[in-house]
C-alpha atoms as a PDB file:
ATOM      1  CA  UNK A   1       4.109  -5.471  -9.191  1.00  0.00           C
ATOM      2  CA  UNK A   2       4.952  -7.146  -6.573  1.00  0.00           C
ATOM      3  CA  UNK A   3       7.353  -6.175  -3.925  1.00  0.00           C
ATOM      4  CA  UNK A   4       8.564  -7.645  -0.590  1.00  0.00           C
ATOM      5  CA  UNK A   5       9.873  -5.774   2.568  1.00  0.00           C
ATOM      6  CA  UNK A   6      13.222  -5.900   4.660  1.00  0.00           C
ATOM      7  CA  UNK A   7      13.222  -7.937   7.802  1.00  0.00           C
ATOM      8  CA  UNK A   8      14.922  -6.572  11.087  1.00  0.00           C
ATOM      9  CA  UNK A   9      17.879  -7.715   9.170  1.00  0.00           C
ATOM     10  CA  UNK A  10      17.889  -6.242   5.978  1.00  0.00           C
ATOM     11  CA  UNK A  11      16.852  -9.736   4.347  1.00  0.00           C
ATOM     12  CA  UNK A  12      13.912 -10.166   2.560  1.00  0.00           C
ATOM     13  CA  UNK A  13      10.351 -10.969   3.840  1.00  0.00           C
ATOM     14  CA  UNK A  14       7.428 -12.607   2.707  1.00  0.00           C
ATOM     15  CA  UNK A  15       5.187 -10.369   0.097  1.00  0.00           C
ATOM     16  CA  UNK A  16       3.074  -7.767   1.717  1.00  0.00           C
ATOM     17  CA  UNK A  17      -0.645  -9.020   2.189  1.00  0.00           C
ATOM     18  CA  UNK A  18      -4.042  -7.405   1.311  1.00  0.00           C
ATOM     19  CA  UNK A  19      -4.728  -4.202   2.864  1.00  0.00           C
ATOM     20  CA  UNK A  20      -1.116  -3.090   2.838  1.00  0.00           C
ATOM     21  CA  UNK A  21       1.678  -2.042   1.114  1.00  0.00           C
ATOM     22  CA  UNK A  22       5.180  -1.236   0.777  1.00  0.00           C
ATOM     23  CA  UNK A  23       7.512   1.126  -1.092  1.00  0.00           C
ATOM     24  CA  UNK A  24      10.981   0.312  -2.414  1.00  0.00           C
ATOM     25  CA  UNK A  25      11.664  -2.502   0.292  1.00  0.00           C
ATOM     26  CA  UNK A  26      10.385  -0.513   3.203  1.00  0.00           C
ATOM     27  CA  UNK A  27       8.184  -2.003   5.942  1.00  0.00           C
ATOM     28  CA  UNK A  28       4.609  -2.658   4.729  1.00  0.00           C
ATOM     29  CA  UNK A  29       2.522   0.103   5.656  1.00  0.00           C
ATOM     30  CA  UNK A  30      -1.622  -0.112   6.692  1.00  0.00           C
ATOM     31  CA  UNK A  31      -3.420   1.046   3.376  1.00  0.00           C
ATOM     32  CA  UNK A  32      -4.466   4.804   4.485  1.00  0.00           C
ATOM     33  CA  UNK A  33      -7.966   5.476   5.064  1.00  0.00           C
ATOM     34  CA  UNK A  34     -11.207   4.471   2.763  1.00  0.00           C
ATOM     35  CA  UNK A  35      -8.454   2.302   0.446  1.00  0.00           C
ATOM     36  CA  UNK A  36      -7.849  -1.115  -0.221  1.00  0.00           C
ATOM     37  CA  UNK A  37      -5.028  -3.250  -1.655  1.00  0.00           C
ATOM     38  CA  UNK A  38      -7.220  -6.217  -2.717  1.00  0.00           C
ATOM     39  CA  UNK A  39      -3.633  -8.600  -3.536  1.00  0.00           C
ATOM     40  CA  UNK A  40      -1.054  -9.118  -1.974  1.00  0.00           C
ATOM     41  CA  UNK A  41       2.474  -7.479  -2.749  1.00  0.00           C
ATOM     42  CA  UNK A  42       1.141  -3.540  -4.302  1.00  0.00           C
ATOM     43  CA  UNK A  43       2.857  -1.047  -3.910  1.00  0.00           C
ATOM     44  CA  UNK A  44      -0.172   1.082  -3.819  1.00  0.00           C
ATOM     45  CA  UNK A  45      -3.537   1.150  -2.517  1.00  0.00           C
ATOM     46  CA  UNK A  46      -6.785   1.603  -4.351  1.00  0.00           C
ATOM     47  CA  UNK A  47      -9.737   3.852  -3.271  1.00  0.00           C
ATOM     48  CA  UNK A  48     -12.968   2.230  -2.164  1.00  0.00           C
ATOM     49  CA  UNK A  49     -16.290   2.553  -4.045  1.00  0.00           C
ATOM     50  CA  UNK A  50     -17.377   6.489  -3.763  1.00  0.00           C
ATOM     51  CA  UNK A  51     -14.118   7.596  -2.390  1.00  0.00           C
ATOM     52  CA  UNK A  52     -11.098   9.827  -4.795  1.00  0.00           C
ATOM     53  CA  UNK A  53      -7.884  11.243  -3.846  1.00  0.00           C
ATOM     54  CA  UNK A  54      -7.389  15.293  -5.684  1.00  0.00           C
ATOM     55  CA  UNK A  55      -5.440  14.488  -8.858  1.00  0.00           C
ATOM     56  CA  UNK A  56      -2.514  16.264  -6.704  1.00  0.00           C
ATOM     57  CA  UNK A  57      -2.556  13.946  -3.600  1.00  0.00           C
ATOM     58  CA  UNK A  58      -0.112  11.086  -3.923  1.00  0.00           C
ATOM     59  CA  UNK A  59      -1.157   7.690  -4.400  1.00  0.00           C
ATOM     60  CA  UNK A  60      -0.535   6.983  -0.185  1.00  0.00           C
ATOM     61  CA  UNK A  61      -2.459   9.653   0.449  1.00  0.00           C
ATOM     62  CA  UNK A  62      -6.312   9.138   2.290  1.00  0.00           C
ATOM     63  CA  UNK A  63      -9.074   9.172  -0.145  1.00  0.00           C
ATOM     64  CA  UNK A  64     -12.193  10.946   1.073  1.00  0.00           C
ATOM     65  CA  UNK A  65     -15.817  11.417  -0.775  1.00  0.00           C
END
């Protein structure tokens, strides 16, 4: 999925790159800690090798071991 966010503007900018991400056209955001976005344009990130989020933590929550 790829999304883009809003410039200083309200136009549109280039695609989020690796390592971040954006939700619903809002700046792009640092992935949080021990996670990865590993394309460009997620809306998520992805937890790194030996690290999990609780099944209730939200998807831009940390992921720990």
């Amino acid at each position: 999925m790829e999304q883009s966010a809003p410039d200083a503007n309200g136009g549109e900018c280039p695609e989020c790159q690796s390592g971040t991400y954006t939700i619903r056209n809002r700046p792009c955001e640092p992935c949080p800690a021990n996670s990865d976005s590993h394309e460009a344009g997620l809306a998520e990130c992805s937890c790194l090798h030996g690290y999990y989020r609780a099944p209730l933590d939200s998807v831009h929550d940390h992921c720990t071991s």
